[in-house]
ModelCIF file with pLDDT and N, C-alpha, C, O atoms, coordinates in Angstrom:
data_MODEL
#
_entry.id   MODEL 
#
_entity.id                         1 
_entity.type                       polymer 
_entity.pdbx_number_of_molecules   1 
#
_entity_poly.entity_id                      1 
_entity_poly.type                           'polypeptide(L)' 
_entity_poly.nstd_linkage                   no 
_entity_poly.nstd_monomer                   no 
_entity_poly.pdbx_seq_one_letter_code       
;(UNK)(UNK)(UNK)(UNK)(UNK)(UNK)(UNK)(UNK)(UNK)(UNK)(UNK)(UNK)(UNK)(UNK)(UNK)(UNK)
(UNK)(UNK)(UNK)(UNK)(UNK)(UNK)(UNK)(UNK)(UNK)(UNK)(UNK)(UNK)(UNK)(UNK)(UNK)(UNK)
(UNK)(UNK)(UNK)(UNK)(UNK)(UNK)(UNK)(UNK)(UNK)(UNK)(UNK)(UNK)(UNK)(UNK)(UNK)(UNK)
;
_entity_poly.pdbx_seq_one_letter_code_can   XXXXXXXXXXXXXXXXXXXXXXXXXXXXXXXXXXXXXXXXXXXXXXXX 
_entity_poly.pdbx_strand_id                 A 
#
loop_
_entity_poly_seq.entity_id 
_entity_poly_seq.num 
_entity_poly_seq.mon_id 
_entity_poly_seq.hetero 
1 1  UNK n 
1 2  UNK n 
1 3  UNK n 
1 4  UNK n 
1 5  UNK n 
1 6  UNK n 
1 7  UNK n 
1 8  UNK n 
1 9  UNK n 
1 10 UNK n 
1 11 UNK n 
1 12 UNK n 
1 13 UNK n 
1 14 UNK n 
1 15 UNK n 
1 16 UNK n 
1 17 UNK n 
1 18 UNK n 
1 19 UNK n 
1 20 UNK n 
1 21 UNK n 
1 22 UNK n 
1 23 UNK n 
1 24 UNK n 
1 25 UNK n 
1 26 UNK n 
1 27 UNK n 
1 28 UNK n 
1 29 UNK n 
1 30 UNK n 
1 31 UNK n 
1 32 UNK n 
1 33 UNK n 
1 34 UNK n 
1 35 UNK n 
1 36 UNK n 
1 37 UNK n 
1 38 UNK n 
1 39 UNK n 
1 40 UNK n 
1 41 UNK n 
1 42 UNK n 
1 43 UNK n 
1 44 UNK n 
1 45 UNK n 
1 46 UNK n 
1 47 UNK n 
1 48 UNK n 
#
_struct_asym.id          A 
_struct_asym.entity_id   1 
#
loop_
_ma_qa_metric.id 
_ma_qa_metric.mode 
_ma_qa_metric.name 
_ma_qa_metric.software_group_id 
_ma_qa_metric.type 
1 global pLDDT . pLDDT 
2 local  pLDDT . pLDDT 
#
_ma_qa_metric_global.metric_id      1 
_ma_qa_metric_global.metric_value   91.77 
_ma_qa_metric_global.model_id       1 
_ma_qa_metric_global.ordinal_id     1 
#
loop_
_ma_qa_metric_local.label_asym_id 
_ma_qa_metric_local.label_comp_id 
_ma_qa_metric_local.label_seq_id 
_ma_qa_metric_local.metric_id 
_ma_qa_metric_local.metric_value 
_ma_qa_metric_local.model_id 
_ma_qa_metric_local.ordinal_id 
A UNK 1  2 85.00 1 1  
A UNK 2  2 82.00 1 2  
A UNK 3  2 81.00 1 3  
A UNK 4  2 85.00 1 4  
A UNK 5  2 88.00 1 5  
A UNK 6  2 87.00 1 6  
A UNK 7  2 84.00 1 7  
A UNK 8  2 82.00 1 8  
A UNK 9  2 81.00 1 9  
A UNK 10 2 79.00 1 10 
A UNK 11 2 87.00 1 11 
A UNK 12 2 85.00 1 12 
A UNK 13 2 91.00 1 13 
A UNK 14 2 91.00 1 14 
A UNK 15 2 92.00 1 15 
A UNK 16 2 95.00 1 16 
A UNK 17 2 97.00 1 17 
A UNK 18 2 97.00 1 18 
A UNK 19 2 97.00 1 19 
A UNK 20 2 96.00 1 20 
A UNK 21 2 96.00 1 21 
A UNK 22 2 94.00 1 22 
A UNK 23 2 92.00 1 23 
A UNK 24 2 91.00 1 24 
A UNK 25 2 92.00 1 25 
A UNK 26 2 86.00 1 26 
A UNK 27 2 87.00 1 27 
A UNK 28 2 90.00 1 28 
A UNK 29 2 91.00 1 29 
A UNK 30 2 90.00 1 30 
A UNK 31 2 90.00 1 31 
A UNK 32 2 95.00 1 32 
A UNK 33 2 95.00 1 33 
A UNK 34 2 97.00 1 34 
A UNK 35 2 98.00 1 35 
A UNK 36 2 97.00 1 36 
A UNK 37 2 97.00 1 37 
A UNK 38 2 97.00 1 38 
A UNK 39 2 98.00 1 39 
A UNK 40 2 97.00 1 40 
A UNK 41 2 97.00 1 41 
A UNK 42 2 97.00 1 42 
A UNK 43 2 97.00 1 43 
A UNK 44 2 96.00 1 44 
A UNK 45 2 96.00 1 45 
A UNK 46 2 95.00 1 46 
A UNK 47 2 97.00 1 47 
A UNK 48 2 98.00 1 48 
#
loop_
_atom_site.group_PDB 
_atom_site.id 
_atom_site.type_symbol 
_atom_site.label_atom_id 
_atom_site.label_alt_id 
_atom_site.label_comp_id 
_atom_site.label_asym_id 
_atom_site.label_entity_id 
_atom_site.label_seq_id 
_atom_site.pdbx_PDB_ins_code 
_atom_site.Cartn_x 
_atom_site.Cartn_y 
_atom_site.Cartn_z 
_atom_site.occupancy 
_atom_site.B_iso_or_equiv 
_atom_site.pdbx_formal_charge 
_atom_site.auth_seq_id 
_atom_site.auth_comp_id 
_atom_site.auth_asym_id 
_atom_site.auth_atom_id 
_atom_site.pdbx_PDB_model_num 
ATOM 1   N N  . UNK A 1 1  ? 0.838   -1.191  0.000   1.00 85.00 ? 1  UNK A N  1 
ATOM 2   C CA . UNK A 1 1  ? 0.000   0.000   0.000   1.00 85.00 ? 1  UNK A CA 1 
ATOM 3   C C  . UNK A 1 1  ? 0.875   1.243   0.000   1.00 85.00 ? 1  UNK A C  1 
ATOM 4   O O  . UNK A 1 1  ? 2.092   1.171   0.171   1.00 85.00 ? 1  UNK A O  1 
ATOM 5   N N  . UNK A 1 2  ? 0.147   2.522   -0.219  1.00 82.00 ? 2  UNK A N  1 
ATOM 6   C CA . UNK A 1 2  ? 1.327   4.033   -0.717  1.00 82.00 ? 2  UNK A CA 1 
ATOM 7   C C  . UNK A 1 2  ? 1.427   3.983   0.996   1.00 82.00 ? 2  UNK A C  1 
ATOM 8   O O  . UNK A 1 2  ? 0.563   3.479   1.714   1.00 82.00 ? 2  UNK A O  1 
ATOM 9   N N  . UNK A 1 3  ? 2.513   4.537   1.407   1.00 81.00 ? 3  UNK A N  1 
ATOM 10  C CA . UNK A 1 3  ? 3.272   4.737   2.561   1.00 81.00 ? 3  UNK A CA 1 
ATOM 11  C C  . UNK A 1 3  ? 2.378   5.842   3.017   1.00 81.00 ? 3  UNK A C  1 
ATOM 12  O O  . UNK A 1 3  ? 2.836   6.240   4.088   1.00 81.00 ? 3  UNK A O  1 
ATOM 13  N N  . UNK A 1 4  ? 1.260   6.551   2.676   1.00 85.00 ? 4  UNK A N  1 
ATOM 14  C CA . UNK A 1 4  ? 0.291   7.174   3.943   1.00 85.00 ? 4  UNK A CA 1 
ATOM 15  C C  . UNK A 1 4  ? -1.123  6.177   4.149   1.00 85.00 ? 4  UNK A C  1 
ATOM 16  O O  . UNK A 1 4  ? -2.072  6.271   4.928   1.00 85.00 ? 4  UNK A O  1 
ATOM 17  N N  . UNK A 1 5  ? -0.874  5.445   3.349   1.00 88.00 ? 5  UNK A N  1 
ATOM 18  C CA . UNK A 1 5  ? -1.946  4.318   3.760   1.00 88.00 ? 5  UNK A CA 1 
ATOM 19  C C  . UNK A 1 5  ? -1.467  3.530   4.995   1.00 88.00 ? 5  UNK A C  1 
ATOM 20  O O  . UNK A 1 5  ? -0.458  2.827   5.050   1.00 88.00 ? 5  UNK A O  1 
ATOM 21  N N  . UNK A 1 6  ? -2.507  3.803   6.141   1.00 87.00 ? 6  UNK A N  1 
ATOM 22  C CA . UNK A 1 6  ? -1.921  2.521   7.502   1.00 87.00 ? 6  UNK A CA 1 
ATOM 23  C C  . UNK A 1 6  ? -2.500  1.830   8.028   1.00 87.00 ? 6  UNK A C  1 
ATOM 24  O O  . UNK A 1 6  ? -2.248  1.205   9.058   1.00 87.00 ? 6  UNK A O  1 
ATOM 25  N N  . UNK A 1 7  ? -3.916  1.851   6.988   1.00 84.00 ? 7  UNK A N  1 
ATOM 26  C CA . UNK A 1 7  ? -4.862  0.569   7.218   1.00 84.00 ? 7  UNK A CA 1 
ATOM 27  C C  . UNK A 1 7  ? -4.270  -0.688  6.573   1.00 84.00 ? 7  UNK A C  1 
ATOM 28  O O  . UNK A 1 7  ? -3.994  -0.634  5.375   1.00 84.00 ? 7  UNK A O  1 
ATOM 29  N N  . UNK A 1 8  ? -4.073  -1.699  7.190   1.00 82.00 ? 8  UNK A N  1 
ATOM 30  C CA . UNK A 1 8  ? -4.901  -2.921  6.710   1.00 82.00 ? 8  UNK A CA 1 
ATOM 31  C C  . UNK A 1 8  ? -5.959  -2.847  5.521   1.00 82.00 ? 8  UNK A C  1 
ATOM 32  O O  . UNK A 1 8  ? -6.990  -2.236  5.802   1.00 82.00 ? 8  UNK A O  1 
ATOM 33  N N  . UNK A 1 9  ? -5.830  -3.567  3.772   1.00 81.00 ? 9  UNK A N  1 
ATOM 34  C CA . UNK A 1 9  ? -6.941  -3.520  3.577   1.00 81.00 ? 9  UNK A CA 1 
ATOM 35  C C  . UNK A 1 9  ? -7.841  -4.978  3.308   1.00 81.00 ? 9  UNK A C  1 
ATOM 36  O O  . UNK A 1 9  ? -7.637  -5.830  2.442   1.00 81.00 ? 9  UNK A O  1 
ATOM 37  N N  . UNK A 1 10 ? -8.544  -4.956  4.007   1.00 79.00 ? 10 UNK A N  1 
ATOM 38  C CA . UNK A 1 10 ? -9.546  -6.408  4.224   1.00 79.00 ? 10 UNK A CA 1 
ATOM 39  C C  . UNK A 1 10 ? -9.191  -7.062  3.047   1.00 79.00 ? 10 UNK A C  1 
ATOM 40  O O  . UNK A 1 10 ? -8.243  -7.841  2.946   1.00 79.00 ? 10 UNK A O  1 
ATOM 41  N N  . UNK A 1 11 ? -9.819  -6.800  2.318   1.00 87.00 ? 11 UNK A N  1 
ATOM 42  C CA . UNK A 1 11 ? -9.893  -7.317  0.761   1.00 87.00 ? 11 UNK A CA 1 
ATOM 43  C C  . UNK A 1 11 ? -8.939  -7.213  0.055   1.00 87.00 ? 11 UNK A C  1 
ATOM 44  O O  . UNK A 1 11 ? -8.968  -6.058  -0.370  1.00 87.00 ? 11 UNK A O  1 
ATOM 45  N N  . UNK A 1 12 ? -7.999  -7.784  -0.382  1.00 85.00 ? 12 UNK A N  1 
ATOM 46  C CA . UNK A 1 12 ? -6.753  -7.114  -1.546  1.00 85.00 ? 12 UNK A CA 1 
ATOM 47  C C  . UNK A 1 12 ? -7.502  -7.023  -2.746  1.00 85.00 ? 12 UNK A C  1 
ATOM 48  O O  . UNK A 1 12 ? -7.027  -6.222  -3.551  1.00 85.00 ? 12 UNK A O  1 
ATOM 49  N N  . UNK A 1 13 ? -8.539  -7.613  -3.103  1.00 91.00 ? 13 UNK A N  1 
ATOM 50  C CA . UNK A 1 13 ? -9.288  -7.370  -4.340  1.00 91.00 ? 13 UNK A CA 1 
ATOM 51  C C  . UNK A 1 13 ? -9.562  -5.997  -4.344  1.00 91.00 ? 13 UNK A C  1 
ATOM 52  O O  . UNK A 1 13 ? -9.546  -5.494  -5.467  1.00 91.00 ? 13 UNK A O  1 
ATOM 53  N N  . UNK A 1 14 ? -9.844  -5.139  -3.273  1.00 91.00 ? 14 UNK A N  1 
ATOM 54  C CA . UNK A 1 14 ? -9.790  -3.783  -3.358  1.00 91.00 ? 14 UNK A CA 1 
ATOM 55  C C  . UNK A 1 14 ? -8.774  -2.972  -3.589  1.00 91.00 ? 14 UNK A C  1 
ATOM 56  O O  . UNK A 1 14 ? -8.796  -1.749  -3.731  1.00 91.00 ? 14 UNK A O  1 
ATOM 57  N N  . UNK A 1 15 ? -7.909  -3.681  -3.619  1.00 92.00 ? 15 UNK A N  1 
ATOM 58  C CA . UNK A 1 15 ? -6.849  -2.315  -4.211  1.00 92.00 ? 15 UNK A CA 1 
ATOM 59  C C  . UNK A 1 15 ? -6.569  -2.737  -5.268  1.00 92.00 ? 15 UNK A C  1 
ATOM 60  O O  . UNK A 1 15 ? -5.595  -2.165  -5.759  1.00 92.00 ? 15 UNK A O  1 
ATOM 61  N N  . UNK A 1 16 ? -7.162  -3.804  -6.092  1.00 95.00 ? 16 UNK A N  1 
ATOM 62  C CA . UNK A 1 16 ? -7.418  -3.439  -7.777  1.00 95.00 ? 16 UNK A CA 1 
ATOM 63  C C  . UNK A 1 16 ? -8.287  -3.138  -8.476  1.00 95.00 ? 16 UNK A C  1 
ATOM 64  O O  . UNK A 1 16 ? -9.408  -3.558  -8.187  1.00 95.00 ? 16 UNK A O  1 
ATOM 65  N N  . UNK A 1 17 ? -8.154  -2.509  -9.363  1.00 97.00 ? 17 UNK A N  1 
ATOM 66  C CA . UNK A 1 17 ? -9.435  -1.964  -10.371 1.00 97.00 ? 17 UNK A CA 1 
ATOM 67  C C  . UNK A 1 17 ? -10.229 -3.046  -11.132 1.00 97.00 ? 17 UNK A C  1 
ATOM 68  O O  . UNK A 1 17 ? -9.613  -4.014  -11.577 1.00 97.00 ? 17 UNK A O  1 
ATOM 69  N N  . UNK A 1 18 ? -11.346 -2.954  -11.279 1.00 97.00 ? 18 UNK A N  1 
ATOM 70  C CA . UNK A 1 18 ? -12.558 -3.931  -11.577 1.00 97.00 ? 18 UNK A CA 1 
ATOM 71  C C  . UNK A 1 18 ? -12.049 -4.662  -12.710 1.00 97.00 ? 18 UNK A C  1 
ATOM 72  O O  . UNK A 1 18 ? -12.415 -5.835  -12.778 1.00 97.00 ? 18 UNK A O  1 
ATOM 73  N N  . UNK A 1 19 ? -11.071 -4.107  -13.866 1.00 97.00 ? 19 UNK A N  1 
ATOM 74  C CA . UNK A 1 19 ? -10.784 -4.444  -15.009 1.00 97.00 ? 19 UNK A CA 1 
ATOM 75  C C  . UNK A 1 19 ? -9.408  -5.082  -15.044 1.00 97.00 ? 19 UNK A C  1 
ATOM 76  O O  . UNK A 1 19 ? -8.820  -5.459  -16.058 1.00 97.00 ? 19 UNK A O  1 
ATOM 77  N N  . UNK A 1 20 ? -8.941  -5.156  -13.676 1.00 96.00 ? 20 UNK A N  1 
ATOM 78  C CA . UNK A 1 20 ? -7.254  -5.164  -13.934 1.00 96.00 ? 20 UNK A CA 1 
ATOM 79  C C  . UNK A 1 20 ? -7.349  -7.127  -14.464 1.00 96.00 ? 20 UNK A C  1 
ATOM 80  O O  . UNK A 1 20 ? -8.151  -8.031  -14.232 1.00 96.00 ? 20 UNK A O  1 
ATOM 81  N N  . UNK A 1 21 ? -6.292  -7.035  -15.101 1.00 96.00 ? 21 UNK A N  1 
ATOM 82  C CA . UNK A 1 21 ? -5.989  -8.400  -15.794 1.00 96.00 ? 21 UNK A CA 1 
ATOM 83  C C  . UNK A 1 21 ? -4.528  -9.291  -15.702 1.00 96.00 ? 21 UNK A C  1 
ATOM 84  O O  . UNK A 1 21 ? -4.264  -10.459 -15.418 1.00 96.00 ? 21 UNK A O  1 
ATOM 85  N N  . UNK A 1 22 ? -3.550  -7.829  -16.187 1.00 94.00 ? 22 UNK A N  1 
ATOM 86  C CA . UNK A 1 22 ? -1.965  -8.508  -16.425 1.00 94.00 ? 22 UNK A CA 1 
ATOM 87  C C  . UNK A 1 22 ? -1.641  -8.169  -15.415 1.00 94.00 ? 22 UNK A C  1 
ATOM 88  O O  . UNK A 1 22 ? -1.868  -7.012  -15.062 1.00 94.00 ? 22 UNK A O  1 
ATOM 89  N N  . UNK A 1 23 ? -1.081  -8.945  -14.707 1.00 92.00 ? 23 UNK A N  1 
ATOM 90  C CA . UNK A 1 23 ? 0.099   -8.774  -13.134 1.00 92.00 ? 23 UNK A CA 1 
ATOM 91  C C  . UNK A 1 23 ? 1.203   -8.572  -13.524 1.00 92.00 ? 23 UNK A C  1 
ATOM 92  O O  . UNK A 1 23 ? 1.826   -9.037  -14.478 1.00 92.00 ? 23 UNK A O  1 
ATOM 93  N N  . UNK A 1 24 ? 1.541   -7.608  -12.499 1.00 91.00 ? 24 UNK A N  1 
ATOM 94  C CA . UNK A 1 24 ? 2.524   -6.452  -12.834 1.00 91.00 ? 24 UNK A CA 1 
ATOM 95  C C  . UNK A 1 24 ? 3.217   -5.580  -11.951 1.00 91.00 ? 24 UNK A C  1 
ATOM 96  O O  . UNK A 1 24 ? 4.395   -5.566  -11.595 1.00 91.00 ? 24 UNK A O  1 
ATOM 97  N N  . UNK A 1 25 ? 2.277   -4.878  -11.680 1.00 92.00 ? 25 UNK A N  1 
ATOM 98  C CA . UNK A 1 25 ? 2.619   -3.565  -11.154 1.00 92.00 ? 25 UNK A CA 1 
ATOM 99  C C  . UNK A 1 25 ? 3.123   -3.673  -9.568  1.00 92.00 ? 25 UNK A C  1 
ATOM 100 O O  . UNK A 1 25 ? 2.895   -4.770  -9.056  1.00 92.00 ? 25 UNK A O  1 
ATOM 101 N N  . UNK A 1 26 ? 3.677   -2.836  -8.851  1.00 86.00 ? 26 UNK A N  1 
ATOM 102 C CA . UNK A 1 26 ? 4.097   -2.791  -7.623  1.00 86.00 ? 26 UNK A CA 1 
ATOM 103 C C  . UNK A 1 26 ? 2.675   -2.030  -6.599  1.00 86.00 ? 26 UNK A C  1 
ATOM 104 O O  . UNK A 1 26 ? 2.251   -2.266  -5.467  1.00 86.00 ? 26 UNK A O  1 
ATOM 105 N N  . UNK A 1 27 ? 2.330   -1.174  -7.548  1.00 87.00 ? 27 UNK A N  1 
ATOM 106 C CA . UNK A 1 27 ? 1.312   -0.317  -6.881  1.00 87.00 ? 27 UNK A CA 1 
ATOM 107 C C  . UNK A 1 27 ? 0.108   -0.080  -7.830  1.00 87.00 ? 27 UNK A C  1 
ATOM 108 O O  . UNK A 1 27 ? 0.179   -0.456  -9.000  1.00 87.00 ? 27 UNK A O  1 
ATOM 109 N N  . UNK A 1 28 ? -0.841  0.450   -7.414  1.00 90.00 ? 28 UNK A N  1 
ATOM 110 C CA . UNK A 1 28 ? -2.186  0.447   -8.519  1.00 90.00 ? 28 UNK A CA 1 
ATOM 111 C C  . UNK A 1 28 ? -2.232  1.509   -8.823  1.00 90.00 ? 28 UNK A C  1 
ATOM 112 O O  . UNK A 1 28 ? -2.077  2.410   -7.999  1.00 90.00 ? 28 UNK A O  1 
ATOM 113 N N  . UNK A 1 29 ? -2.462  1.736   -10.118 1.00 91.00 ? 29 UNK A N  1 
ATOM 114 C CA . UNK A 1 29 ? -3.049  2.643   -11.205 1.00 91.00 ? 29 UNK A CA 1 
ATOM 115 C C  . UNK A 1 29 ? -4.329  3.141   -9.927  1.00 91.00 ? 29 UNK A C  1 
ATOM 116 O O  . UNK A 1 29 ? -5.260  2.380   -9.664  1.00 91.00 ? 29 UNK A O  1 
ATOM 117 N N  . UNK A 1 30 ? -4.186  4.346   -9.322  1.00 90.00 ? 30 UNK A N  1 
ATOM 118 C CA . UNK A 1 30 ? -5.559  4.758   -8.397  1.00 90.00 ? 30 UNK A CA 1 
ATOM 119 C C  . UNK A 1 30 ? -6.424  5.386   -9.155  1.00 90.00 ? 30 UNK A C  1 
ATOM 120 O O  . UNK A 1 30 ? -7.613  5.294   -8.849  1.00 90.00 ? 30 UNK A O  1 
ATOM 121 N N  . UNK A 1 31 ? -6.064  6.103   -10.223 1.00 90.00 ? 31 UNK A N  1 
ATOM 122 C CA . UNK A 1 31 ? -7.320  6.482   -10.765 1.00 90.00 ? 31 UNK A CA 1 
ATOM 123 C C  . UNK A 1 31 ? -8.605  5.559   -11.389 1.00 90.00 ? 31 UNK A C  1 
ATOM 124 O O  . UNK A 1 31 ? -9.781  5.827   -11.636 1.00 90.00 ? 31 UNK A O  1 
ATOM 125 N N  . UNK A 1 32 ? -8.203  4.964   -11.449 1.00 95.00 ? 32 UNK A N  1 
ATOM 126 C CA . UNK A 1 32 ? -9.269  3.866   -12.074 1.00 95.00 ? 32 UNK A CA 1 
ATOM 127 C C  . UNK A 1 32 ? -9.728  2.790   -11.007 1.00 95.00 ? 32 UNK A C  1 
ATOM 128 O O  . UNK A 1 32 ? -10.437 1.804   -11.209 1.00 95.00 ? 32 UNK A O  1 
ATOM 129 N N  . UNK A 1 33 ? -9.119  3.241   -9.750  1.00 95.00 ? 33 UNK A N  1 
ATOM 130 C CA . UNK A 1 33 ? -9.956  2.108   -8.565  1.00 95.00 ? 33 UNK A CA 1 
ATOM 131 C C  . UNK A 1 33 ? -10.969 2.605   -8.555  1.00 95.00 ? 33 UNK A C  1 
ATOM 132 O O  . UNK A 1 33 ? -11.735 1.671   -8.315  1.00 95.00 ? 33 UNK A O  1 
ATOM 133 N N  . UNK A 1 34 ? -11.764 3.826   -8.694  1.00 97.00 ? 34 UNK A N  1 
ATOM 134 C CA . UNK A 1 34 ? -13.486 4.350   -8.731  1.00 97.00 ? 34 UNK A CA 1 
ATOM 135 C C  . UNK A 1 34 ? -14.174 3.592   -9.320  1.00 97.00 ? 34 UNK A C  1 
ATOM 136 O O  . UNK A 1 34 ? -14.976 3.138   -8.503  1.00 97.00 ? 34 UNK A O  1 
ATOM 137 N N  . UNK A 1 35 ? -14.382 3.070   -10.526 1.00 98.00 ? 35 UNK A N  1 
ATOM 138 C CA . UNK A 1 35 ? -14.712 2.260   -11.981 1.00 98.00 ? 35 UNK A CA 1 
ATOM 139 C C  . UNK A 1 35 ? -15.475 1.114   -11.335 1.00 98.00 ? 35 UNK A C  1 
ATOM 140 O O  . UNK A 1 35 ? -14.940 0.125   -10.834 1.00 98.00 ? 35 UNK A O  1 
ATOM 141 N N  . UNK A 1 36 ? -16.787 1.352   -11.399 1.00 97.00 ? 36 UNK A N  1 
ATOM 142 C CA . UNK A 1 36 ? -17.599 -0.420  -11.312 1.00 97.00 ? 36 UNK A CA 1 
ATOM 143 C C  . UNK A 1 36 ? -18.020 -0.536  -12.861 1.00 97.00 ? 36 UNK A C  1 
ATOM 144 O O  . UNK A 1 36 ? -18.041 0.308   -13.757 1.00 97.00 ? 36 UNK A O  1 
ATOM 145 N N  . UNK A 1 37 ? -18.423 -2.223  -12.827 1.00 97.00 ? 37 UNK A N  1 
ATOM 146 C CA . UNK A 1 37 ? -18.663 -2.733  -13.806 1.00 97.00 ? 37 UNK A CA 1 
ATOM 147 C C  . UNK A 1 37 ? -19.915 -1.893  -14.464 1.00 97.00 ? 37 UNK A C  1 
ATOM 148 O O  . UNK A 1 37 ? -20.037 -1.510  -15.627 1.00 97.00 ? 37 UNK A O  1 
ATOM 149 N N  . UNK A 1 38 ? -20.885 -1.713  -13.252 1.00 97.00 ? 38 UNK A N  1 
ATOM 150 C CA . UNK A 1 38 ? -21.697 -0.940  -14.007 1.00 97.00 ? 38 UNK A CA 1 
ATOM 151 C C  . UNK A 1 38 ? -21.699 0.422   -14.624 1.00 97.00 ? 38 UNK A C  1 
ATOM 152 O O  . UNK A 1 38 ? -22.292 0.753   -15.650 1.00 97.00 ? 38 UNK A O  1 
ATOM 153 N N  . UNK A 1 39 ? -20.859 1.256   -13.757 1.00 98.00 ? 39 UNK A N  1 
ATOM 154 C CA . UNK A 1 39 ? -20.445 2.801   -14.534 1.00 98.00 ? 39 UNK A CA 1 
ATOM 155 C C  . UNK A 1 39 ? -19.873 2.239   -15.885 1.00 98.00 ? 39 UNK A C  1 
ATOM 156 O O  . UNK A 1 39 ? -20.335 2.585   -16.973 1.00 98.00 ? 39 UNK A O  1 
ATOM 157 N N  . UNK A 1 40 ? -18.763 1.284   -15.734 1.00 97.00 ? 40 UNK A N  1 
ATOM 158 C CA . UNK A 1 40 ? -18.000 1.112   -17.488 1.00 97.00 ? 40 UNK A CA 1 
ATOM 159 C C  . UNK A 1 40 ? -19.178 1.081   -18.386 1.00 97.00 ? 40 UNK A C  1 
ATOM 160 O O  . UNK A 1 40 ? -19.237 1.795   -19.388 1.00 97.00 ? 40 UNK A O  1 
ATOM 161 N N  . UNK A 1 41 ? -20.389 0.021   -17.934 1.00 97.00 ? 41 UNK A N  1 
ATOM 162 C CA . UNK A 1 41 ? -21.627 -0.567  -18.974 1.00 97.00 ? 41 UNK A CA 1 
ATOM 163 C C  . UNK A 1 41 ? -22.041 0.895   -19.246 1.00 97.00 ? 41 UNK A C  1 
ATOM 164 O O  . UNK A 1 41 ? -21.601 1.352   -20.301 1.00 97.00 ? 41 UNK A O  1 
ATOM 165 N N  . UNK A 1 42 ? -23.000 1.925   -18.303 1.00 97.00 ? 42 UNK A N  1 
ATOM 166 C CA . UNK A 1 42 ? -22.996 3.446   -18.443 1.00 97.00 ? 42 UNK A CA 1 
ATOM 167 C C  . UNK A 1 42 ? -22.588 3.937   -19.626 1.00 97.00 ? 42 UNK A C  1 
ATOM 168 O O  . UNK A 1 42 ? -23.140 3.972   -20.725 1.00 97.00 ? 42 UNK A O  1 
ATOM 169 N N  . UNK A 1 43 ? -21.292 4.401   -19.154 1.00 97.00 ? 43 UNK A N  1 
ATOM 170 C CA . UNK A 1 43 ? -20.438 5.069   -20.316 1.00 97.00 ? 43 UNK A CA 1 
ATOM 171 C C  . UNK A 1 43 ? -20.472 4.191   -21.699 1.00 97.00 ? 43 UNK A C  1 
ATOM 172 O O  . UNK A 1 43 ? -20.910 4.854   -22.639 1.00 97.00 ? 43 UNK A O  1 
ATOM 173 N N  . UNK A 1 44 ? -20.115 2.871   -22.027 1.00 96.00 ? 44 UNK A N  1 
ATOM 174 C CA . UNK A 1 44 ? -20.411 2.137   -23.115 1.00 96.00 ? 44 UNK A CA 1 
ATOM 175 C C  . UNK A 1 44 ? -21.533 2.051   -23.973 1.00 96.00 ? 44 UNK A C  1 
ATOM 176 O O  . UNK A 1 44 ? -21.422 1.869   -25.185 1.00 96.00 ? 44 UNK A O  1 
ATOM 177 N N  . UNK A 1 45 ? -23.016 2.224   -23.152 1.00 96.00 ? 45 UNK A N  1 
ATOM 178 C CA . UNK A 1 45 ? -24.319 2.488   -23.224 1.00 96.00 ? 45 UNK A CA 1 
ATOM 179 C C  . UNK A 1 45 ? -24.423 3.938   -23.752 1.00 96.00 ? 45 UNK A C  1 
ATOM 180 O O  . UNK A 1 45 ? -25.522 4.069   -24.292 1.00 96.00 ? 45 UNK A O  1 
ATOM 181 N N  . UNK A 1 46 ? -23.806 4.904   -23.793 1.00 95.00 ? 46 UNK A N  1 
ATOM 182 C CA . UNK A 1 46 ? -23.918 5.921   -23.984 1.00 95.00 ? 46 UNK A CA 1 
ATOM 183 C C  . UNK A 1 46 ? -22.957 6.319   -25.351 1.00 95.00 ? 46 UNK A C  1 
ATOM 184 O O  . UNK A 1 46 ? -23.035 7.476   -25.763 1.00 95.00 ? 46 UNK A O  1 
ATOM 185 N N  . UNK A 1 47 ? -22.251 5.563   -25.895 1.00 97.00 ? 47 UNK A N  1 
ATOM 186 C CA . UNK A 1 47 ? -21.274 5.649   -26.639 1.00 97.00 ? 47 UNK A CA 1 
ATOM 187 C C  . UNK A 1 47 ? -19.707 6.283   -26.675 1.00 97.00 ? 47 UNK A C  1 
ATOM 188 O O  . UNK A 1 47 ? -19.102 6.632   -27.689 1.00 97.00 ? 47 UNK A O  1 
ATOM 189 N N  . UNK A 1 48 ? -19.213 6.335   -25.256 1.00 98.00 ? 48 UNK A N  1 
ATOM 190 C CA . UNK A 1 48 ? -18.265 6.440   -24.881 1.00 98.00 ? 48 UNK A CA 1 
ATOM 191 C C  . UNK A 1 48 ? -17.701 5.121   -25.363 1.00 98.00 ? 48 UNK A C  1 
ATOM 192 O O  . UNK A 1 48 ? -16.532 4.823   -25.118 1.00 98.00 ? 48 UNK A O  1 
#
């Protein structure tokens, strides 16, 4: 976790993004931890 994080987080599925796939990274892309499946459908639905 970023070094001002000093929780514990329950879930490690939470500190990846709904879409993540290739393992990799040391730390997560945070902008895209907001992103549920259903906002992506949203925006897709809309022609984004």
């Amino acid at each position: 976790l970023p070094p001002y994080i000093h929780e514990p987080v329950p879930d490690p599925e939470r500190y990846q993004t709904v879409y993540a796939r290739q393992p990799g990274s040391a730390a997560a892309p945070t902008a895209g931890l907001h992103f549920t499946p259903r906002l992506l459908e949203t925006l897709t639905g809309r022609g984004v």
